[in-house]
PDB file of N, CA and C in Angstrom:
ATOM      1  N   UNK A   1     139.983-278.030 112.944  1.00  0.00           N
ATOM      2  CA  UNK A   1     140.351-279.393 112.615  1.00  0.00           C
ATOM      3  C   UNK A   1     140.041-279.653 111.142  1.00  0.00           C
ATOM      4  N   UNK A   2     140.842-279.767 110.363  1.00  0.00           N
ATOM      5  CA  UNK A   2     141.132-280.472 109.147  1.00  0.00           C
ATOM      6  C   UNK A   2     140.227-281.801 108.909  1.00  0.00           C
ATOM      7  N   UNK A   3     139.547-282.118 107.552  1.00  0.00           N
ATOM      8  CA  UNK A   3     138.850-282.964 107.339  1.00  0.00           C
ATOM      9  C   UNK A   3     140.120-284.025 107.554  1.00  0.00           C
ATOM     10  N   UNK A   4     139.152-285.857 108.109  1.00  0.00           N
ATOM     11  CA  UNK A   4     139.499-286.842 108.567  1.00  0.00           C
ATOM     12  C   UNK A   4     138.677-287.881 107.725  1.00  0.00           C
ATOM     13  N   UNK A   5     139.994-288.635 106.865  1.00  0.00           N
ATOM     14  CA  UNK A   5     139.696-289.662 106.055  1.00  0.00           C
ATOM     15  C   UNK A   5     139.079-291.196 106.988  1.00  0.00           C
ATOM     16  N   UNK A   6     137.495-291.252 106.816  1.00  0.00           N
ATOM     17  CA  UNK A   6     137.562-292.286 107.662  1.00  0.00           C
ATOM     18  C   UNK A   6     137.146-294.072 106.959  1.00  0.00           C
ATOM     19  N   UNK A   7     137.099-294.921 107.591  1.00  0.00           N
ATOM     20  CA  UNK A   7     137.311-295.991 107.275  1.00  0.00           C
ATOM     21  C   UNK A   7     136.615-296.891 108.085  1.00  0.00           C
ATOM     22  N   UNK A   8     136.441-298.139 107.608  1.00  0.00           N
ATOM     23  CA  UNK A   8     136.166-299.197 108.750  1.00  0.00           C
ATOM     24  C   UNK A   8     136.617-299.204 109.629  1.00  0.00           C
ATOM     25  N   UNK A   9     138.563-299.198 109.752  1.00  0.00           N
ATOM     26  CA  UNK A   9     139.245-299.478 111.203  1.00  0.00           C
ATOM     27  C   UNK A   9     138.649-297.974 111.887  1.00  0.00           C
ATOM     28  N   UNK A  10     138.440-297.177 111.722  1.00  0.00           N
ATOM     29  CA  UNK A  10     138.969-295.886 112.518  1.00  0.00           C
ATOM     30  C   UNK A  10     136.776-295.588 112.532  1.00  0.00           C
ATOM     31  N   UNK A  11     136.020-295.555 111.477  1.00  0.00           N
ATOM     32  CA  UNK A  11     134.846-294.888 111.404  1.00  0.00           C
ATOM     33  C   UNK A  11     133.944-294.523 113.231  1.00  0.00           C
ATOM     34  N   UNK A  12     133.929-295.942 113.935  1.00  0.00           N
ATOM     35  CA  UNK A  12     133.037-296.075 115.061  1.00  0.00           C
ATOM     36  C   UNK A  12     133.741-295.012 116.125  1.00  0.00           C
ATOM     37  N   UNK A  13     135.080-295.299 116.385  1.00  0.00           N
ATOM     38  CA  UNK A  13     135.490-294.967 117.250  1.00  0.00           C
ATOM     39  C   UNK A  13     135.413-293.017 116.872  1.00  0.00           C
ATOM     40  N   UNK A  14     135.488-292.812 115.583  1.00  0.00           N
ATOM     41  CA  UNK A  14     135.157-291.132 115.220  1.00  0.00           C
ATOM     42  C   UNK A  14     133.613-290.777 115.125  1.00  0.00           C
ATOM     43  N   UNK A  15     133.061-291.629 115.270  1.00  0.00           N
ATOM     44  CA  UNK A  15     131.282-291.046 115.218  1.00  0.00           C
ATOM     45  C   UNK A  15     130.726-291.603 116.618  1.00  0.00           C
ATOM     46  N   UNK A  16     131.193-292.121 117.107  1.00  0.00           N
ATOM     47  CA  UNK A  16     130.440-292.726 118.388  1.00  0.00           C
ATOM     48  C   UNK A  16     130.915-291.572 119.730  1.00  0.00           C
ATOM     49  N   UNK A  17     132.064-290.577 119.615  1.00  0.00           N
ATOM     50  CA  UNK A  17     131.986-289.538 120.740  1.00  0.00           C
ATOM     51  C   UNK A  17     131.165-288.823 120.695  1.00  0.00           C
ATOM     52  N   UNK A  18     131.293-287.950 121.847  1.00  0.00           N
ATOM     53  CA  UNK A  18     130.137-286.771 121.841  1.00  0.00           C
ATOM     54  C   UNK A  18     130.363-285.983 121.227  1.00  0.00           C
ATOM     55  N   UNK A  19     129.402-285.464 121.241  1.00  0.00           N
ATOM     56  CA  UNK A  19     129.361-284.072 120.451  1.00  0.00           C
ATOM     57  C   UNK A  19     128.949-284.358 118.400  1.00  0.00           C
ATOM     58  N   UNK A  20     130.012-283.141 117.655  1.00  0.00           N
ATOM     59  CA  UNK A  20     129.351-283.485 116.176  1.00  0.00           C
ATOM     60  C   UNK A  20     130.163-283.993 115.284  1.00  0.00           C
ATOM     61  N   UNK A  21     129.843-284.843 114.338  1.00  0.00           N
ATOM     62  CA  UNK A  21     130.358-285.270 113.658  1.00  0.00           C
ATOM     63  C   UNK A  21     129.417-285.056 112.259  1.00  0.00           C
ATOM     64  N   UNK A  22     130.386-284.413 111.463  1.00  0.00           N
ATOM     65  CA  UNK A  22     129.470-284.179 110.367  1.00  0.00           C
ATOM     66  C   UNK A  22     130.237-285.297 109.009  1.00  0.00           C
ATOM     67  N   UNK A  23     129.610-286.151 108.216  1.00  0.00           N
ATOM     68  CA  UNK A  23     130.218-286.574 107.236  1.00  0.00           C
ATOM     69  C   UNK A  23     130.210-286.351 106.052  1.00  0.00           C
ATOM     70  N   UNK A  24     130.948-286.476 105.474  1.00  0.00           N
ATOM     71  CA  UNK A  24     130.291-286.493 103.319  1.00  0.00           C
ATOM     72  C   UNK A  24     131.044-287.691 102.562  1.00  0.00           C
ATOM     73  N   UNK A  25     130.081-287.973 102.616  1.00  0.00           N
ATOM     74  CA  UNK A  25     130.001-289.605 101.049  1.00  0.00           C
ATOM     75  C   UNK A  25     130.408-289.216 100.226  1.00  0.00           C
ATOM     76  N   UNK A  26     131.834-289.791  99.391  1.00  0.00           N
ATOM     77  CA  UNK A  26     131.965-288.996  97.885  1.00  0.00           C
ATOM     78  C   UNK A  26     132.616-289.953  97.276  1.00  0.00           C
ATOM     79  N   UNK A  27     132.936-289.842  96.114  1.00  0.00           N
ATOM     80  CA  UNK A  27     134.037-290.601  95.141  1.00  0.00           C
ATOM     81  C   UNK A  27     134.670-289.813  94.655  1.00  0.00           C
ATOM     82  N   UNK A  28     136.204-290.028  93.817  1.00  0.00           N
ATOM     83  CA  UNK A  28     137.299-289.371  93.292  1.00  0.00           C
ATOM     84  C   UNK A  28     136.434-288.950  92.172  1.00  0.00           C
ATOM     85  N   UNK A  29     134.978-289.744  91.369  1.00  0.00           N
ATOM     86  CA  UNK A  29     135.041-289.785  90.054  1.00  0.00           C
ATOM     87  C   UNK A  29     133.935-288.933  89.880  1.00  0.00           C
ATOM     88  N   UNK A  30     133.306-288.515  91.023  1.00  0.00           N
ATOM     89  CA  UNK A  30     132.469-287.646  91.363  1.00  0.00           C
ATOM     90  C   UNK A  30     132.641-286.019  91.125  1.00  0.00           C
ATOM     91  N   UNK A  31     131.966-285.264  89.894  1.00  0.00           N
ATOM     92  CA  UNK A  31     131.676-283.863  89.836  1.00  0.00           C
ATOM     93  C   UNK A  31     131.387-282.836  91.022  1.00  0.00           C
ATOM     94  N   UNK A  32     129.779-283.312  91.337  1.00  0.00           N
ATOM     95  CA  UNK A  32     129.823-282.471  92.328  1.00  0.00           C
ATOM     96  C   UNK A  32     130.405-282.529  93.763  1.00  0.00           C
ATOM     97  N   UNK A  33     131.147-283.625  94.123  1.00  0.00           N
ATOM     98  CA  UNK A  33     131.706-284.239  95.096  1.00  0.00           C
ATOM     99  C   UNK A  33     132.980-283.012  95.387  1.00  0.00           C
ATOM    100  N   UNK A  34     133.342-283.223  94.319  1.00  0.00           N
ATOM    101  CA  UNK A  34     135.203-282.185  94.149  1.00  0.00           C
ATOM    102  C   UNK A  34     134.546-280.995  94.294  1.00  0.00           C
ATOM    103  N   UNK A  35     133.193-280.667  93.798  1.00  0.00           N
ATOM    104  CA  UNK A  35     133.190-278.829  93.857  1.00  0.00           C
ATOM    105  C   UNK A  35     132.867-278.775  95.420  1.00  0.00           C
ATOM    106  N   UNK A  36     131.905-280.102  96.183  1.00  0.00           N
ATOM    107  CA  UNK A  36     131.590-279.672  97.154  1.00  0.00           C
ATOM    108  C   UNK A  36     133.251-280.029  98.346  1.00  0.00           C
ATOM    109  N   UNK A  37     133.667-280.253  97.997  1.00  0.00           N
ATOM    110  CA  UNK A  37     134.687-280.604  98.923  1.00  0.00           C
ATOM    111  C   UNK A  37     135.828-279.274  99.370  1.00  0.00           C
ATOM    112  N   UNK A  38     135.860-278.294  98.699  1.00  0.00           N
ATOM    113  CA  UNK A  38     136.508-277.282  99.091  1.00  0.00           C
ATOM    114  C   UNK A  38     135.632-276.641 100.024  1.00  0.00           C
ATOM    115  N   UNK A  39     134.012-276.435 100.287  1.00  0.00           N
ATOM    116  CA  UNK A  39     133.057-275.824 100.816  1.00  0.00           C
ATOM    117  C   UNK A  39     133.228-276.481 102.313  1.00  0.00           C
ATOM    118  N   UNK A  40     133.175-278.118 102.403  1.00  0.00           N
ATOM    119  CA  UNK A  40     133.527-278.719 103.523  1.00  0.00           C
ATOM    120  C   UNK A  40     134.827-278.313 103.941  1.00  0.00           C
ATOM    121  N   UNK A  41     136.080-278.340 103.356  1.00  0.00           N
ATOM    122  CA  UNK A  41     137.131-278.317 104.098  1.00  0.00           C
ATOM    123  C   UNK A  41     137.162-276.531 104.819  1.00  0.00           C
ATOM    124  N   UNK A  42     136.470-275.420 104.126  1.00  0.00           N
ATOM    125  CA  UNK A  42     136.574-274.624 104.524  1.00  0.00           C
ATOM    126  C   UNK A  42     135.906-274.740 105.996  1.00  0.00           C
ATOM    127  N   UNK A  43     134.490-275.242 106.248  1.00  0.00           N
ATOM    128  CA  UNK A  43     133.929-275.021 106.941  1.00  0.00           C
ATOM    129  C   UNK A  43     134.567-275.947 107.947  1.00  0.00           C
ATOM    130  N   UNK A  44     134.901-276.838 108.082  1.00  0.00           N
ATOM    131  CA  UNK A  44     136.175-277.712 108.896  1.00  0.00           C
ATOM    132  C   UNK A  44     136.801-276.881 109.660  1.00  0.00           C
ATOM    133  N   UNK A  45     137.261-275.775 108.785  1.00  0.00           N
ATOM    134  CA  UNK A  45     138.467-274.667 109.463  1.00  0.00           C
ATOM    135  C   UNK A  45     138.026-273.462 110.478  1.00  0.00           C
ATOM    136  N   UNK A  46     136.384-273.749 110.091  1.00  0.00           N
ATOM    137  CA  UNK A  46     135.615-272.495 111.266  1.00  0.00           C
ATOM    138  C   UNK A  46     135.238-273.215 112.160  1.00  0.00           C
ATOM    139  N   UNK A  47     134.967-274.499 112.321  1.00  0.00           N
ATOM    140  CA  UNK A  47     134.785-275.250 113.260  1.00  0.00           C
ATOM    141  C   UNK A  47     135.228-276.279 113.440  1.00  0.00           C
ATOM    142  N   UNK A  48     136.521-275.654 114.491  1.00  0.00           N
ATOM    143  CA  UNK A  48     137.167-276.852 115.283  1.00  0.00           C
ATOM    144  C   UNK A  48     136.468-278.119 116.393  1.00  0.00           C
ATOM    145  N   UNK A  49     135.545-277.626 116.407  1.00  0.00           N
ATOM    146  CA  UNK A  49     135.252-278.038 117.970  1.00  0.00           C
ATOM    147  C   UNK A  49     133.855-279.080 117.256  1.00  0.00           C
ATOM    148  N   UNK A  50     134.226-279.358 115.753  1.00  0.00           N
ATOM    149  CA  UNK A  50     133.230-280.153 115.089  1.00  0.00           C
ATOM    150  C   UNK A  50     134.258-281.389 114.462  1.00  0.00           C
ATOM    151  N   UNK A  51     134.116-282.379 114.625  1.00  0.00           N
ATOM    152  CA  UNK A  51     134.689-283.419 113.662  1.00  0.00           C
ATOM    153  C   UNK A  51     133.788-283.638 112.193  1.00  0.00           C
ATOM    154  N   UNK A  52     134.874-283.303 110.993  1.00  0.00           N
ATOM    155  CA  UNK A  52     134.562-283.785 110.023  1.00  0.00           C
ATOM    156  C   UNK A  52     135.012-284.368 109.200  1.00  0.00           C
ATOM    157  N   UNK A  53     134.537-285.952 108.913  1.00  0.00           N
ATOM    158  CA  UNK A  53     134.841-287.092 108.318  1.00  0.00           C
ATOM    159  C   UNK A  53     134.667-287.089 106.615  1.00  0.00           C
ATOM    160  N   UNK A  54     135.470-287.916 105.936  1.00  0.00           N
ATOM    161  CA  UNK A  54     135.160-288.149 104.221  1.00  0.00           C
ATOM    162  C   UNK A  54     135.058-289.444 104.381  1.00  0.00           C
ATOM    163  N   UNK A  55     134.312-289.845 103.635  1.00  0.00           N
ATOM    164  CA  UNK A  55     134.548-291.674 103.451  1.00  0.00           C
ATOM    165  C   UNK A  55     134.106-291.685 102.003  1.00  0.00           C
ATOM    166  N   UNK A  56     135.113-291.680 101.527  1.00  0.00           N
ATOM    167  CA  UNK A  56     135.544-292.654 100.187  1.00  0.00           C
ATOM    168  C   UNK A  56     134.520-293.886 100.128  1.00  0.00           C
ATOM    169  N   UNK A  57     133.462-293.446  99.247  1.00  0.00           N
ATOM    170  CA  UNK A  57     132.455-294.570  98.845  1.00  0.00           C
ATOM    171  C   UNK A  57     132.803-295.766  97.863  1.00  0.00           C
ATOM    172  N   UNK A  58     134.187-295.419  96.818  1.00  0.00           N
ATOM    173  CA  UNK A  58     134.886-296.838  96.191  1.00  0.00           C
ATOM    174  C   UNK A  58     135.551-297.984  97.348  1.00  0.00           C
ATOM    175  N   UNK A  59     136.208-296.937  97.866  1.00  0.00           N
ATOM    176  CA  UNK A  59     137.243-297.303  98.702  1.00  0.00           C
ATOM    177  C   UNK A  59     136.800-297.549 100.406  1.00  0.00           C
ATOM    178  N   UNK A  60     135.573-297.255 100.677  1.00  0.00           N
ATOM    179  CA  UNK A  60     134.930-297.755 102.223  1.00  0.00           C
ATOM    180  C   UNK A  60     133.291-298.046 101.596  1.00  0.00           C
ATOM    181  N   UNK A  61     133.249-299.528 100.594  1.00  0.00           N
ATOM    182  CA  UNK A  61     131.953-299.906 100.272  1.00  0.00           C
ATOM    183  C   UNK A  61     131.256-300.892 101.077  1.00  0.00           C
ATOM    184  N   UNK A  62     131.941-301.040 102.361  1.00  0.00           N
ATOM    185  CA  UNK A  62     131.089-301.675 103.369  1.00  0.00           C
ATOM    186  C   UNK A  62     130.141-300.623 104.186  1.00  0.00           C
ATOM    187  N   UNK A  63     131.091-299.714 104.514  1.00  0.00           N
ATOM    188  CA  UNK A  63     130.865-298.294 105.175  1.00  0.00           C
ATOM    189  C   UNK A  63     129.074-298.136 104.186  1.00  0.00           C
ATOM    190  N   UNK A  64     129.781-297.619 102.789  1.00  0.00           N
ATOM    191  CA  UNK A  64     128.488-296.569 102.111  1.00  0.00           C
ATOM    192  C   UNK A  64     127.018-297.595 102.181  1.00  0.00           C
ATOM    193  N   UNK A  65     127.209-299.054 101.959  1.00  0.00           N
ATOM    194  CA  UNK A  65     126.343-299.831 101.904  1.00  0.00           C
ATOM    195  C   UNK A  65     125.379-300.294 103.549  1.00  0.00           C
ATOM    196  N   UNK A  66     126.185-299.909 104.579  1.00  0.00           N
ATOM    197  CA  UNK A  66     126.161-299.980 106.011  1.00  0.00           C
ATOM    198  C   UNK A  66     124.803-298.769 106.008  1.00  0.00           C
ATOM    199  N   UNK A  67     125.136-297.562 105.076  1.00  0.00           N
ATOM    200  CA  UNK A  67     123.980-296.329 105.336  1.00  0.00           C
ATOM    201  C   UNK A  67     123.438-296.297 104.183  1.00  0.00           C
ATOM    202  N   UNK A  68     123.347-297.271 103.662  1.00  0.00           N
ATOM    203  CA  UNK A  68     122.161-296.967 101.983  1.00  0.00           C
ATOM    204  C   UNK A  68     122.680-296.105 101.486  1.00  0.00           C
ATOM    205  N   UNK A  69     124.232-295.816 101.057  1.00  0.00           N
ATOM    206  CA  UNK A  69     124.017-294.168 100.349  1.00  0.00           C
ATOM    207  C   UNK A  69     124.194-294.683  98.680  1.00  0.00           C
ATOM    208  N   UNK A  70     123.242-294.317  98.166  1.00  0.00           N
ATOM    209  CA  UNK A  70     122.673-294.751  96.701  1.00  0.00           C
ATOM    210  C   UNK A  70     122.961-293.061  95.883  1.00  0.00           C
ATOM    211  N   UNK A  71     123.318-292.362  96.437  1.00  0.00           N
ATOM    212  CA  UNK A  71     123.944-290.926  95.633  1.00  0.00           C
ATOM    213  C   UNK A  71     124.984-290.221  96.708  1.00  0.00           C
ATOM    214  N   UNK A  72     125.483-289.791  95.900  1.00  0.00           N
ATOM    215  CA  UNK A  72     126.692-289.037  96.500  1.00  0.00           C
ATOM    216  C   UNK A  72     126.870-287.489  95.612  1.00  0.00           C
ATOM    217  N   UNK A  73     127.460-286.451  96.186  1.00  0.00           N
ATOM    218  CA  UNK A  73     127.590-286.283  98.232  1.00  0.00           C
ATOM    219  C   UNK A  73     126.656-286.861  99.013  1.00  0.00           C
ATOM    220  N   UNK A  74     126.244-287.561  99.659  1.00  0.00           N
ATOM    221  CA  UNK A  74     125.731-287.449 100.859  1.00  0.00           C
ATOM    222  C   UNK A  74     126.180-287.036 102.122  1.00  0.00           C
ATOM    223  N   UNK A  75     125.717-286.066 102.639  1.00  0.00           N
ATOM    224  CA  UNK A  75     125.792-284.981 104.008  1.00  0.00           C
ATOM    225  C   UNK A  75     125.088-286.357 105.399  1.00  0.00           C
ATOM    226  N   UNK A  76     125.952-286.665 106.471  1.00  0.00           N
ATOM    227  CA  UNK A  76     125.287-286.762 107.061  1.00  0.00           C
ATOM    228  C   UNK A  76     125.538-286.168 108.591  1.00  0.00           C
ATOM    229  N   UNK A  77     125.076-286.216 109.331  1.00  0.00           N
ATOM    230  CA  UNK A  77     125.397-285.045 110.601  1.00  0.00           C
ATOM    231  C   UNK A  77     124.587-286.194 111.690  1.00  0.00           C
ATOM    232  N   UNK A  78     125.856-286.465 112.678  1.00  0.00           N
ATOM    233  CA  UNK A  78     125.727-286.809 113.724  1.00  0.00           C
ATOM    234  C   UNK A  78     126.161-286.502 115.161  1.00  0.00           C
ATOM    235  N   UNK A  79     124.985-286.321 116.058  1.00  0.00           N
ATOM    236  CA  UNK A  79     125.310-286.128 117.418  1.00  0.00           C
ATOM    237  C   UNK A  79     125.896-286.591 118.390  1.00  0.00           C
ATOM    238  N   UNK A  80     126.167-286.507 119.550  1.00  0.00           N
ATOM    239  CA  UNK A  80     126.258-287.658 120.369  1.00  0.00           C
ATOM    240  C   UNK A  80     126.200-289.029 120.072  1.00  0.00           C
ATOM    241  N   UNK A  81     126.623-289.170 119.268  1.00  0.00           N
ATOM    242  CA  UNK A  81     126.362-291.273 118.515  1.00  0.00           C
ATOM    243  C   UNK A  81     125.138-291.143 118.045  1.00  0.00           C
ATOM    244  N   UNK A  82     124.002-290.305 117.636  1.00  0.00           N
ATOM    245  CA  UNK A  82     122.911-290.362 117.073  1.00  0.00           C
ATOM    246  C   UNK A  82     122.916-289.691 115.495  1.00  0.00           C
ATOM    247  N   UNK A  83     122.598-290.601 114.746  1.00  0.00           N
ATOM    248  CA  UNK A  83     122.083-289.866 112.972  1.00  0.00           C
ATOM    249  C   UNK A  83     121.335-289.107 113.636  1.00  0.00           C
ATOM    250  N   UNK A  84     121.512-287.129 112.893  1.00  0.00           N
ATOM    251  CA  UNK A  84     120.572-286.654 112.944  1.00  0.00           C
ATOM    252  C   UNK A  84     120.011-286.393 112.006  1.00  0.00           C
ATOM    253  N   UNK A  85     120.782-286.065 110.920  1.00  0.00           N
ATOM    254  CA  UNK A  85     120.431-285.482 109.594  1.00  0.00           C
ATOM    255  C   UNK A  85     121.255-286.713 108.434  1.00  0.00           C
ATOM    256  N   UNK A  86     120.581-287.028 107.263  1.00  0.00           N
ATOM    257  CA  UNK A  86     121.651-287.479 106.201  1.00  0.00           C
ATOM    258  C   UNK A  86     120.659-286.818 105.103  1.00  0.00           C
ATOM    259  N   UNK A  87     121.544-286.826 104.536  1.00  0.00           N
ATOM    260  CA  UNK A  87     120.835-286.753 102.612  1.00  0.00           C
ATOM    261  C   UNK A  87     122.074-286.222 101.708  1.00  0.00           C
ATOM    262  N   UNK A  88     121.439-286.659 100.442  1.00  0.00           N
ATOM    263  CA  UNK A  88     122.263-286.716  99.167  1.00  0.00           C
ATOM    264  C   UNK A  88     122.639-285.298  98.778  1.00  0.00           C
ATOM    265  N   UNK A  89     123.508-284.819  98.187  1.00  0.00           N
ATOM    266  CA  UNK A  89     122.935-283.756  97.567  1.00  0.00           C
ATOM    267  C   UNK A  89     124.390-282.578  98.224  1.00  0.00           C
ATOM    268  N   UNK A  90     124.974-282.327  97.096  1.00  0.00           N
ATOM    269  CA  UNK A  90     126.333-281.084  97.970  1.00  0.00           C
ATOM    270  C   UNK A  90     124.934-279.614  98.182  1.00  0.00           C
ATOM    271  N   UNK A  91     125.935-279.230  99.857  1.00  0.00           N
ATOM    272  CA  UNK A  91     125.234-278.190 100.206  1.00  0.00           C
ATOM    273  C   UNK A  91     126.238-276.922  99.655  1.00  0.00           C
ATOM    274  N   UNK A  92     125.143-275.826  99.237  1.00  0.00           N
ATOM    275  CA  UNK A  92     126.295-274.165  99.278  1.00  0.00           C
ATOM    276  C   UNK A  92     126.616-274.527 101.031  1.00  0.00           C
ATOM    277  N   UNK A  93     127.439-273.545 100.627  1.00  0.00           N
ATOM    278  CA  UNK A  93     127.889-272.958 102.031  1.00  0.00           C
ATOM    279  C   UNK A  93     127.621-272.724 103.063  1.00  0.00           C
ATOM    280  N   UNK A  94     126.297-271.401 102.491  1.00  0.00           N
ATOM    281  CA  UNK A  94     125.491-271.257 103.523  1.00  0.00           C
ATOM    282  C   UNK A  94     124.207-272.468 104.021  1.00  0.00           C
ATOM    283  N   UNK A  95     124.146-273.175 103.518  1.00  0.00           N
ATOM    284  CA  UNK A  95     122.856-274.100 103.607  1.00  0.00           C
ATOM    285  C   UNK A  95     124.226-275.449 104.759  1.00  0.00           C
ATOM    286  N   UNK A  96     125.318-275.321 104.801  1.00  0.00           N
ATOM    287  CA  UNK A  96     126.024-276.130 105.378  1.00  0.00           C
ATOM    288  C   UNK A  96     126.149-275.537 106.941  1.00  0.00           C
ATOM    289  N   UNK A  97     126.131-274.516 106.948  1.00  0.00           N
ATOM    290  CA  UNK A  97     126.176-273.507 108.141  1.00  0.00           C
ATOM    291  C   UNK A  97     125.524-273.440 108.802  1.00  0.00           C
ATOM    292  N   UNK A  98     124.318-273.436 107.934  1.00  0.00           N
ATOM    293  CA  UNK A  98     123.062-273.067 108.878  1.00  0.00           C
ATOM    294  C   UNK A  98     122.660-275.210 109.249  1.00  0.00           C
ATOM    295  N   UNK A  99     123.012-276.305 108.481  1.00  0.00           N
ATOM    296  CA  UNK A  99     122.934-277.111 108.755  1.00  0.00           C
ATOM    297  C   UNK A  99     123.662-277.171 110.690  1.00  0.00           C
ATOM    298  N   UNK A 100     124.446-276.974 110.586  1.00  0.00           N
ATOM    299  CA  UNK A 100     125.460-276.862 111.988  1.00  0.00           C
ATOM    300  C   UNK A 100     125.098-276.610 112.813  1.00  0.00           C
ATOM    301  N   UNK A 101     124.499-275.148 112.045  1.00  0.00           N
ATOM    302  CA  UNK A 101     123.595-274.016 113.537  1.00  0.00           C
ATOM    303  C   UNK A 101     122.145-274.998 113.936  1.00  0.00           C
ATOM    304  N   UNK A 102     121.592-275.630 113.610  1.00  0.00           N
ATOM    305  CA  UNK A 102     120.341-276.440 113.616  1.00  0.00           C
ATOM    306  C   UNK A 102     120.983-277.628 114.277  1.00  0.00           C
ATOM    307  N   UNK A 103     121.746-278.681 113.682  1.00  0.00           N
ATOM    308  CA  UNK A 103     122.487-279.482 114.379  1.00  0.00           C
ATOM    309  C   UNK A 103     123.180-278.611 116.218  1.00  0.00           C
ATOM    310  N   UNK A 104     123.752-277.961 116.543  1.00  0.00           N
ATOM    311  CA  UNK A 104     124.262-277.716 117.577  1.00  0.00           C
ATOM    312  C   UNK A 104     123.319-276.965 118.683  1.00  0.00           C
ATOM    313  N   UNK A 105     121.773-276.676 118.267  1.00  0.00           N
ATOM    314  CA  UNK A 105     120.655-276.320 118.686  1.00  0.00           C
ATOM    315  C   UNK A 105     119.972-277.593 119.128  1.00  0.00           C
ATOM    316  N   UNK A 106     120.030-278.785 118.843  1.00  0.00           N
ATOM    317  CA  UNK A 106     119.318-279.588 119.244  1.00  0.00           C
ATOM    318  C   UNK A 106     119.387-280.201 120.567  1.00  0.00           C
ATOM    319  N   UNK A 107     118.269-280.376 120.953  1.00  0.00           N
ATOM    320  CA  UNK A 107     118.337-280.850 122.613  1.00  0.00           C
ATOM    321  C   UNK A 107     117.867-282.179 122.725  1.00  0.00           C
ATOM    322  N   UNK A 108     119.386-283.108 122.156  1.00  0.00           N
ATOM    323  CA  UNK A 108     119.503-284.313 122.321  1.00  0.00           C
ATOM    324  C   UNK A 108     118.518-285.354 123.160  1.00  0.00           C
ATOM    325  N   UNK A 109     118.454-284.673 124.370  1.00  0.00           N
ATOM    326  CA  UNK A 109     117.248-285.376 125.641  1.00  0.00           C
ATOM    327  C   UNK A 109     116.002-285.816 124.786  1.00  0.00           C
ATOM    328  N   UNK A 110     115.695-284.547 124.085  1.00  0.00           N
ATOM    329  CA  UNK A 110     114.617-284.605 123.110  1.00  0.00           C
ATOM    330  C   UNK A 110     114.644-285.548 122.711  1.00  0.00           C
ATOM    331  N   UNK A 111     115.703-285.453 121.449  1.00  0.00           N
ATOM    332  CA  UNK A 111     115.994-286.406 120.287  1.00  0.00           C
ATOM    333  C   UNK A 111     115.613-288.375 120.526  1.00  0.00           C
ATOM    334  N   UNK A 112     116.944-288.220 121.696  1.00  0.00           N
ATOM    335  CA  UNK A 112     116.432-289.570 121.781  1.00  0.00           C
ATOM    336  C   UNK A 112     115.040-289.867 122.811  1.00  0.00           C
ATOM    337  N   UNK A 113     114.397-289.199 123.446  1.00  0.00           N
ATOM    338  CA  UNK A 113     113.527-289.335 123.804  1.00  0.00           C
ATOM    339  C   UNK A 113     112.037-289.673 122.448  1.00  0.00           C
ATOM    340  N   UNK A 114     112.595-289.075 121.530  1.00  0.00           N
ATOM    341  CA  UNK A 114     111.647-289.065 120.425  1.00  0.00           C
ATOM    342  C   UNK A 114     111.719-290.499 119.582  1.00  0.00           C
ATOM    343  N   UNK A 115     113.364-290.738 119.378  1.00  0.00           N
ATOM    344  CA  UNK A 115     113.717-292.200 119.171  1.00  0.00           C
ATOM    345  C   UNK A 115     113.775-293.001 119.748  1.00  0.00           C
ATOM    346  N   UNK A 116     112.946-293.145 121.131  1.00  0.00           N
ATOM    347  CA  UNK A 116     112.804-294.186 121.620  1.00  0.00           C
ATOM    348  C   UNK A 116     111.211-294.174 121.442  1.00  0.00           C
ATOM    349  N   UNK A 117     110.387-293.493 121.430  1.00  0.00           N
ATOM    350  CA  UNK A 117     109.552-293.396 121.245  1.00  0.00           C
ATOM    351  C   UNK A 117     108.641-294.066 119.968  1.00  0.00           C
ATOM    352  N   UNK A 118     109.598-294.307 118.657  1.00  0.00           N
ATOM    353  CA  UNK A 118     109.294-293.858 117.492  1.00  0.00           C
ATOM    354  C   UNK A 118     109.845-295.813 117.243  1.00  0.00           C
ATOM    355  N   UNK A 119     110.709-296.225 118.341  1.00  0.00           N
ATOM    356  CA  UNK A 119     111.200-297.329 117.985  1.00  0.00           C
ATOM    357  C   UNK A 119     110.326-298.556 118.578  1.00  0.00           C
ATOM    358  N   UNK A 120     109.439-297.728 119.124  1.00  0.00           N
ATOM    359  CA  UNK A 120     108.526-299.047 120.460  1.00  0.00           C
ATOM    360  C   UNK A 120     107.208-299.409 119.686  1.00  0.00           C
TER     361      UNK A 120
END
């Protein structure tokens, strides 16, 4: 699956299924944004069975302001409707991969068992 331009109308309904959704925060005017964006679309293409979103931080500034993102790229990786991972910063390749492999290892039960925990 090909990266998916997302937006206000469309964002909830693409991060709220199961399974992964990985995103990246960027702008057109953005350096490392463009170098990291060929690294994402590749990795898009090894994993189908992953949704991955762009959101245009000029152009979806309700969106970027909704998650504090104060630098861009920001990477963020979500589970089952749960943030697992965010941060700033384009990944190599391999550091995106192995992000995935860590993301698709996690035993959600856990997770939110830990975030409910952490919220009381």
């Amino acid at each position: 699956m090909a990266t998916v331009e997302l937006t206000t109308a469309n964002f909830d309904e693409v991060t709220g299924r199961d399974g992964i959704v990985l995103l990246d925060f960027w702008a057109d005017w953005c350096g490392p944004c463009k170098r990291f964006a060929p690294v994402y679309e590749r990795s898009s293409e090894k994993h189908p069975e992953i949704a991955f979103g762009k959101v245009d931080t000029e152009a979806q500034q309700e969106l970027a302001a909704k998650f504090n993102i104060s630098s861009i790229p920001t990477i963020m990786a979500i589970r089952d409707g749960v943030i697992v991972f965010a941060q700033p910063g384009a990944l190599p390749e391999s550091a995106l991969e192995n992000l995935i492999e860590q993301v698709e290892a996690l035993d959600m039960d856990d997770v939110r068992k830990k975030l409910a925990e952490h919220n009381h």
